[in-house]
Protein backbone atom coordinates (compact mmCIF):
# COMPACT_ATOMS: atom_id res chain seq x y z
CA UNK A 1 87.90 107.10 108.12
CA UNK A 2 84.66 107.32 106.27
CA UNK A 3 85.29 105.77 102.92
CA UNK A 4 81.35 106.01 101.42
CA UNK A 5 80.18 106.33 98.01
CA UNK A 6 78.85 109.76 97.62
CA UNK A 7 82.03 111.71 96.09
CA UNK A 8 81.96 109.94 93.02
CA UNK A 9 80.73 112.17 89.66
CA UNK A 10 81.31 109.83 86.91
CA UNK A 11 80.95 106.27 85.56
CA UNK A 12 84.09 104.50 84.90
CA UNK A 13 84.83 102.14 81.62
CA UNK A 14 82.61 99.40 82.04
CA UNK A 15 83.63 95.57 80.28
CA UNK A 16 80.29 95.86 77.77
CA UNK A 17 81.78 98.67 76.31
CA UNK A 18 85.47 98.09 76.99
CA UNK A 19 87.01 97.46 72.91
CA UNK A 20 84.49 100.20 71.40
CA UNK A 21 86.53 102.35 74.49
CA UNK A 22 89.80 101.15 74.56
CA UNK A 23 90.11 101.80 70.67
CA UNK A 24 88.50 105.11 70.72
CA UNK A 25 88.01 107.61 73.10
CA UNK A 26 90.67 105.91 75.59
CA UNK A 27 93.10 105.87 72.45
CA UNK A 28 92.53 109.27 72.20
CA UNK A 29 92.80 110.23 75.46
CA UNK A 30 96.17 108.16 75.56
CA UNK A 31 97.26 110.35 72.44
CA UNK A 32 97.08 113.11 74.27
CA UNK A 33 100.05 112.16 76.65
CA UNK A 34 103.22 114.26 77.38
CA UNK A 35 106.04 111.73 77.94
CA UNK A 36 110.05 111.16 78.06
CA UNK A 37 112.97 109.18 80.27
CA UNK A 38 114.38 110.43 83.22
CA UNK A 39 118.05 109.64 84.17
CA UNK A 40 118.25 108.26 87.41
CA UNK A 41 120.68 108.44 90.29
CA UNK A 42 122.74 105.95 88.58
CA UNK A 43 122.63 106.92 84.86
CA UNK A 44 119.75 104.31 84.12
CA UNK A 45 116.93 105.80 82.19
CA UNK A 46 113.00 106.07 83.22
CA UNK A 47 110.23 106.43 80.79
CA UNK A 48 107.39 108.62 82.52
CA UNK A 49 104.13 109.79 81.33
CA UNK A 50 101.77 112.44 82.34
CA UNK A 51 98.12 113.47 81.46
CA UNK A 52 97.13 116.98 82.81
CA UNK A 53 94.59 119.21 82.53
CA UNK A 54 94.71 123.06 83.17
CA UNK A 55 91.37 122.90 85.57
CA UNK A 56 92.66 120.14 87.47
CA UNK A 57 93.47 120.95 90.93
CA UNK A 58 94.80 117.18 92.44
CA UNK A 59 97.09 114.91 90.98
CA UNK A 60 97.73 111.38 91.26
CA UNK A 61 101.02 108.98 91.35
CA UNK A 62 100.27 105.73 89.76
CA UNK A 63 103.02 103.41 90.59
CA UNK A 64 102.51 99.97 89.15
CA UNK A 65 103.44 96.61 89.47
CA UNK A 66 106.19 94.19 88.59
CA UNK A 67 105.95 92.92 84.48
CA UNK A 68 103.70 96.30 84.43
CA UNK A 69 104.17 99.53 82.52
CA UNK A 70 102.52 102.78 82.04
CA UNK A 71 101.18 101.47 79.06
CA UNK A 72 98.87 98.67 80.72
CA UNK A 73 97.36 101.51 82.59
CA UNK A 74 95.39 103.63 79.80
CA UNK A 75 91.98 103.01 80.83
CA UNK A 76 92.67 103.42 84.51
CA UNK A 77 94.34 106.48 83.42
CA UNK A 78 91.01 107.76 81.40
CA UNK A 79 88.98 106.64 84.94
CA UNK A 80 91.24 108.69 86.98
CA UNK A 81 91.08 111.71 84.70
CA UNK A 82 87.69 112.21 84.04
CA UNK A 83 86.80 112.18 88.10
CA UNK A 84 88.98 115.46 88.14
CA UNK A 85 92.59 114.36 88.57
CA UNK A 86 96.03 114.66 86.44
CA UNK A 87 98.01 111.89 85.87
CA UNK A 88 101.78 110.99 86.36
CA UNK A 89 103.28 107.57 86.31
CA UNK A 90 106.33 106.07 85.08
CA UNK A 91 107.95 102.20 84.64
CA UNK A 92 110.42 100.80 87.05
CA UNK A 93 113.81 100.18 86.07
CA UNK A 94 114.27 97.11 84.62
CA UNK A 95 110.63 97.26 83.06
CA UNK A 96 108.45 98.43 80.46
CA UNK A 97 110.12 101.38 78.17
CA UNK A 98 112.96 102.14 81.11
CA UNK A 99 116.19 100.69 80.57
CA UNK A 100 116.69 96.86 81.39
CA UNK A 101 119.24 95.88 84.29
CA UNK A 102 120.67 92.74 82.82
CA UNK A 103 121.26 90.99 79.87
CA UNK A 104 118.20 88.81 80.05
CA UNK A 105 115.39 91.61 79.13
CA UNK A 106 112.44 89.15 80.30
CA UNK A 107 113.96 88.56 83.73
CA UNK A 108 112.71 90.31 86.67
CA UNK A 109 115.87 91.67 88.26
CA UNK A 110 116.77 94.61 90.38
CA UNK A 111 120.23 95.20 92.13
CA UNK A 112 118.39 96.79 95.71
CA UNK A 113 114.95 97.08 96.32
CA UNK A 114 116.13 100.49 97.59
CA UNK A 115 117.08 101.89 94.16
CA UNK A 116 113.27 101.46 93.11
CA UNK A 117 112.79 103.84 95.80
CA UNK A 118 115.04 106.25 94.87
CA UNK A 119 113.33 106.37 91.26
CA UNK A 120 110.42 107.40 92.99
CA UNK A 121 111.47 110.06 95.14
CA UNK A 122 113.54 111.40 92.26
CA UNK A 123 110.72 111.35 89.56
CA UNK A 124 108.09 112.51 92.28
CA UNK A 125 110.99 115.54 92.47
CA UNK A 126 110.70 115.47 88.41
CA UNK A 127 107.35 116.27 88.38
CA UNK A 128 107.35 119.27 90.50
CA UNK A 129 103.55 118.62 92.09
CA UNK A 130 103.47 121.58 94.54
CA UNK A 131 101.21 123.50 92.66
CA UNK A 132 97.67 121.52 92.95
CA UNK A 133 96.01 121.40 95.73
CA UNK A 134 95.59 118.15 96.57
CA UNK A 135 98.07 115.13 95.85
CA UNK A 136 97.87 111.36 96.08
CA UNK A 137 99.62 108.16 95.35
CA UNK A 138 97.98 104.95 94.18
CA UNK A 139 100.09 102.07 94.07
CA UNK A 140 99.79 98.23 93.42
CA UNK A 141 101.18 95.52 94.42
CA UNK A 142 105.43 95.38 94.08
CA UNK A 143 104.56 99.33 93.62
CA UNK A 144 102.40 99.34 96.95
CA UNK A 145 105.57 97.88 98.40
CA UNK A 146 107.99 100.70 96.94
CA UNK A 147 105.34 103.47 97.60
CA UNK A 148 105.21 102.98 101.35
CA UNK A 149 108.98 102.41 101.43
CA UNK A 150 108.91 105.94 99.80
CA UNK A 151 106.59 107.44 102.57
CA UNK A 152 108.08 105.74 105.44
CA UNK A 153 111.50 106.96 104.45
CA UNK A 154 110.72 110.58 102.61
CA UNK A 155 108.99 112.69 105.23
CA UNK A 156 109.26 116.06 103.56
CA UNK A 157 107.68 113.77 100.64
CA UNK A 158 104.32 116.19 99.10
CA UNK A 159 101.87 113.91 99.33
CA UNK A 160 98.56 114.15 101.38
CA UNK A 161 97.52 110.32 101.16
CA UNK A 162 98.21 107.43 99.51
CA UNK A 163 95.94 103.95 98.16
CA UNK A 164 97.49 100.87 97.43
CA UNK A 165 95.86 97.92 95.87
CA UNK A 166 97.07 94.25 96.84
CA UNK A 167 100.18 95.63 97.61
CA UNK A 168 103.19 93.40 98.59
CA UNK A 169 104.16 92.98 102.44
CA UNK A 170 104.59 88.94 101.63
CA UNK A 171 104.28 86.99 98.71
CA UNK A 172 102.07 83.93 98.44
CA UNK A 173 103.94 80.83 99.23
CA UNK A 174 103.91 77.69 100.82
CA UNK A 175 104.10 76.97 104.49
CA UNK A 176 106.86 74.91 104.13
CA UNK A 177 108.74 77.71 102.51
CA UNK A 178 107.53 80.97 104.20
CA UNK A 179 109.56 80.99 107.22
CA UNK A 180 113.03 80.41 105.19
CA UNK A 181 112.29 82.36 101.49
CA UNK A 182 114.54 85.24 102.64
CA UNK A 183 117.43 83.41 103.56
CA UNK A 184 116.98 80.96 101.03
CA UNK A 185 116.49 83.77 97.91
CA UNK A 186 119.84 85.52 99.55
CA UNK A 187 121.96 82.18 99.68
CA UNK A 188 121.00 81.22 96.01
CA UNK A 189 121.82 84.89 94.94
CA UNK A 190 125.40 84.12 96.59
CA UNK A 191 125.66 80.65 94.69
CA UNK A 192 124.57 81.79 91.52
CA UNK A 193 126.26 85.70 91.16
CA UNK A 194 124.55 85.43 87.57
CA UNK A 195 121.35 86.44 87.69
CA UNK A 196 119.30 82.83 87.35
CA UNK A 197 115.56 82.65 87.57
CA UNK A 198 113.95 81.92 91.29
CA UNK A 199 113.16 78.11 91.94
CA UNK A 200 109.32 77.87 89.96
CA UNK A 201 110.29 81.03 87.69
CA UNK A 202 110.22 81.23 83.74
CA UNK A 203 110.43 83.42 80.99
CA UNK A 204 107.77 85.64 80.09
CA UNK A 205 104.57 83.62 78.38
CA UNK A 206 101.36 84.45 77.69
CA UNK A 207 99.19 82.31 80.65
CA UNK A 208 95.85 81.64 79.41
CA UNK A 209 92.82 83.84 80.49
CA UNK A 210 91.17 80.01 82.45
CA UNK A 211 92.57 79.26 85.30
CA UNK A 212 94.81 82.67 85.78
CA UNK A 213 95.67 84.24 89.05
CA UNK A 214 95.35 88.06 88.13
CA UNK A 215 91.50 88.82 86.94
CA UNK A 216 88.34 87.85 85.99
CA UNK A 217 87.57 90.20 83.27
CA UNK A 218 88.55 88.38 80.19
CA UNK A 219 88.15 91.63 77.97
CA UNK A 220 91.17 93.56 79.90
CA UNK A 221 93.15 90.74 80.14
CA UNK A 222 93.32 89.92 76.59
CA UNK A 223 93.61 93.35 75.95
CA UNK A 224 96.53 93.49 78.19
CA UNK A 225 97.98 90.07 76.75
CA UNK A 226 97.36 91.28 73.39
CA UNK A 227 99.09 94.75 73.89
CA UNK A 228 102.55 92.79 75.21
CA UNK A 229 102.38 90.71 71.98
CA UNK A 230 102.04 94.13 69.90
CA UNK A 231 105.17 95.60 72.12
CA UNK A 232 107.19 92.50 73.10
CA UNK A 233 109.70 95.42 74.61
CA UNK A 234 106.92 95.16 77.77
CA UNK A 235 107.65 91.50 78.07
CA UNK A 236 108.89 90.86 81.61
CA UNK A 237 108.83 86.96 83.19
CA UNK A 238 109.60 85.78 86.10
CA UNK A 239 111.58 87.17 89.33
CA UNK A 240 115.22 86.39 89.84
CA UNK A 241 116.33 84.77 93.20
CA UNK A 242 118.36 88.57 93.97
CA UNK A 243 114.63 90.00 92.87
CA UNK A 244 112.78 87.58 95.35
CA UNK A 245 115.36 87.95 98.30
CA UNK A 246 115.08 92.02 98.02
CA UNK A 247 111.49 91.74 97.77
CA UNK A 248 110.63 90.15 100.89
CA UNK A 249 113.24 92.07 102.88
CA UNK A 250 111.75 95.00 101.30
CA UNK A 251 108.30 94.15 102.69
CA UNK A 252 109.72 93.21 106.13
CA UNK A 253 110.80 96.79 106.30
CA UNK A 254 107.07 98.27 105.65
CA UNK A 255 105.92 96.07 108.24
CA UNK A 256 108.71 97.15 110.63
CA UNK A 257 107.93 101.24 109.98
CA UNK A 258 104.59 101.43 110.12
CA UNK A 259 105.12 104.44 112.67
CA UNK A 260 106.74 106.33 109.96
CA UNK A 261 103.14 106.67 108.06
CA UNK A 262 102.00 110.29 109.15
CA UNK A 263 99.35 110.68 105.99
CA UNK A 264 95.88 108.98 105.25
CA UNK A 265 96.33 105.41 104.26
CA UNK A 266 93.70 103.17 102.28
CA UNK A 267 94.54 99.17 101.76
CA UNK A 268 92.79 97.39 99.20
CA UNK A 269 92.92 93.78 99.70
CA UNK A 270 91.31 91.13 97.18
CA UNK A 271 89.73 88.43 99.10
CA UNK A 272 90.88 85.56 96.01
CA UNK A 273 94.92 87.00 96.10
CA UNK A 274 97.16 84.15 95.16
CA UNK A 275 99.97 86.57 94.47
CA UNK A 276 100.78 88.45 97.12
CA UNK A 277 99.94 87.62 101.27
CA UNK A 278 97.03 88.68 102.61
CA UNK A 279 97.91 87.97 106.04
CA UNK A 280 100.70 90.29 105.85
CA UNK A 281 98.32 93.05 104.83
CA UNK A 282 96.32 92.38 107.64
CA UNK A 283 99.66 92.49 110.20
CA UNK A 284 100.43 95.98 108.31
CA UNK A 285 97.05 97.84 108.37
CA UNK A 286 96.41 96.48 112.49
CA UNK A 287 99.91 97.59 113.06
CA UNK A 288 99.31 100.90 111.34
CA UNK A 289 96.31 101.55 113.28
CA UNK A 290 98.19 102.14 116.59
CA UNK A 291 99.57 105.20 115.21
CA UNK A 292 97.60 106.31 112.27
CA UNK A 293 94.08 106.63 113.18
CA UNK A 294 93.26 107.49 109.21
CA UNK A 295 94.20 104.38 107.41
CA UNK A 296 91.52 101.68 106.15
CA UNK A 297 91.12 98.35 104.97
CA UNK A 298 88.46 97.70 101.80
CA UNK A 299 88.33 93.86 101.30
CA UNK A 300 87.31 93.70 97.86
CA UNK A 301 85.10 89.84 97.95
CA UNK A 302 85.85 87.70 94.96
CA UNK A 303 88.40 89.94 93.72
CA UNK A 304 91.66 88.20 92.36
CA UNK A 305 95.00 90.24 92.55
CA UNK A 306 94.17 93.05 89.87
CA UNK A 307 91.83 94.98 91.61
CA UNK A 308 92.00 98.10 88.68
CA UNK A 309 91.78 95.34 86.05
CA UNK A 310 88.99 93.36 87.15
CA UNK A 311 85.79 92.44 86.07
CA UNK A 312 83.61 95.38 86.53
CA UNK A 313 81.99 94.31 89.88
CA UNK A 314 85.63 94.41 91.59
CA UNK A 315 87.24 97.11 89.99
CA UNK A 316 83.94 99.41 90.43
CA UNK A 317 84.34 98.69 93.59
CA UNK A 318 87.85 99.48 94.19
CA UNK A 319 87.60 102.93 92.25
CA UNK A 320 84.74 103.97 94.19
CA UNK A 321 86.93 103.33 97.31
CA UNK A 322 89.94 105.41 96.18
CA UNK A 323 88.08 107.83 94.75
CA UNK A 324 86.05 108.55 97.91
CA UNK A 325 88.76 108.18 100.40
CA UNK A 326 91.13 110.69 98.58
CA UNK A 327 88.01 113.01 98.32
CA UNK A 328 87.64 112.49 102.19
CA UNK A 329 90.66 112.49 103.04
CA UNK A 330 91.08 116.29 101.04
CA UNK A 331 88.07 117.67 103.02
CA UNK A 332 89.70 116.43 106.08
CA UNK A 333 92.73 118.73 105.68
């Protein structure tokens, strides 16, 4: 699929002008928010936001990361917006402003990768999107996982394609580790029934901008550092072992249904990811393209895992990418 520049109408929030922005018209635009919880399948509650616009004809599904929240997302929000689109995103259980699984709040925990899923479909459901014209999802990373879980398993679902940045079909480990993380997440889940923190994992702290593994833009990650000191409610740490073994069987299962894809697919992939596999991208997109001739891979060069938080040169070039290949893919309709 033809994924060129020419759709794009409007500069994005640039890192020269990012605090003047961030504190004005982005605050204000983030004012303007409708929000609330949703109770899920299982009586847990889910903040959501929305942004929308009476003009606007196509809406987009931002479904974010793991120690994310809507919150961390304002200025992508503002990007999105101001190229034509409403807005509708929400935290995962466990994170952010929705309620917390266990009694650790800064341990990343879930009890099935599945029930992430199910949030989705049910707040998707919440939102009641048939009305525009044209709707998309844009998901990163743990949310790029959940997102095509969604689409591989929802086929009445109402979307018409979907981006996802970095998103996670492995995690970034050692060799020595890779071919037995599964099992080995699974049996320390069944030796420790508490939820305990995943061999390397901590409590949430505040990693210094030199030498970190998510982006290069030291103005958006301070910001974002900065915000989760001013709301310590956002603070999320590290992964249990039950988090990490539902993970990875969670991304062996997008690998395993790529066939299930029917819709326009976009992968963003950041050339510097120490996060999440990029070989296991790569297995997913070639494996996708036997049966889905409109999916695409953009490899973002000398991009680290936050592609929409990067330093302008990466995240320009990621918008541009998503912005053109949902444009392309509604003219191809």
């Amino acid at each position: 699929m033809n994924i060129s520049s020419s759709a794009i109408i409007a500069p994005y929030t640039q890192e020269t002008n990012f605090e003047q922005a961030i504190h004005g018209q982005i605050g204000h635009f983030w004012q303007s928010r409708e929000e609330g919880f949703y109770t899920s399948f299982d009586k847990k509650k889910l903040f959501w936001v929305k942004l929308t616009k009476p003009e606007h004809t196509k809406a987009i599904v931002v479904v974010n990361g793991r120690i994310e929240c809507s919150w961390k997302y304002q200025e992508l929000f503002y990007d999105l917006f101001n190229q034509g689109y409403d807005i509708y995103s929400y935290d995962h259980r466990g994170q952010g402003l929705s309620d917390r699984l266990i009694d650790d709040k800064e341990m990343g925990y879930v009890e099935e990768f599945e029930d992430y899923v199910e949030d989705l479909k049910l707040l998707v459901d919440h939102f009641d999107l048939e009305h525009y014209q044209s709707r998309y999802i844009l998901a990163h990373s743990m949310g790029g996982n959940i997102a095509t879980r969604y689409i591989q398993t929802h086929p009445t679902h109402p979307f018409h394609a979907i981006a996802l940045s970095a998103p996670m079909f492995g995690v970034n480990l050692p060799w020595h580790l890779k071919p037995v993380a599964a099992m080995l997440g699974h049996l320390l889940t069944m030796y420790h029934p508490k939820p305990t923190f995943a061999p390397g994992q901590v409590a949430y702290f505040p990693k210094p901008f030199d030498g970190n593994f998510l982006s290069q833009s030291s103005a958006r990650y301070h910001w974002f550092r900065d915000l989760y000191e001013q709301r310590p409610e956002f603070k999320i740490g590290g992964a249990s072992t039950r988090w990490v073994w539902q993970g990875l069987m969670s991304a062996k299962k997008c690998l395993l249904m790529t066939r299930q894809i029917k819709i326009p697919l976009l992968l963003l992939q950041a050339s510097e990811d120490r996060i999440v596999s990029n070989l296991h991208q790569i297995k997913f997109i070639k494996k996708l393209a036997k049966t889905n001739q409109e999916c695409a891979l953009k490899i973002v060069y000398g991009a680290r895992h936050e592609l929409l938080f990067e330093a302008d040169e990466h995240r320009n070039q990621a918008l541009d990418t998503i912005i053109n290949f949902f444009h392309n893919s509604q003219s191809s309709k």
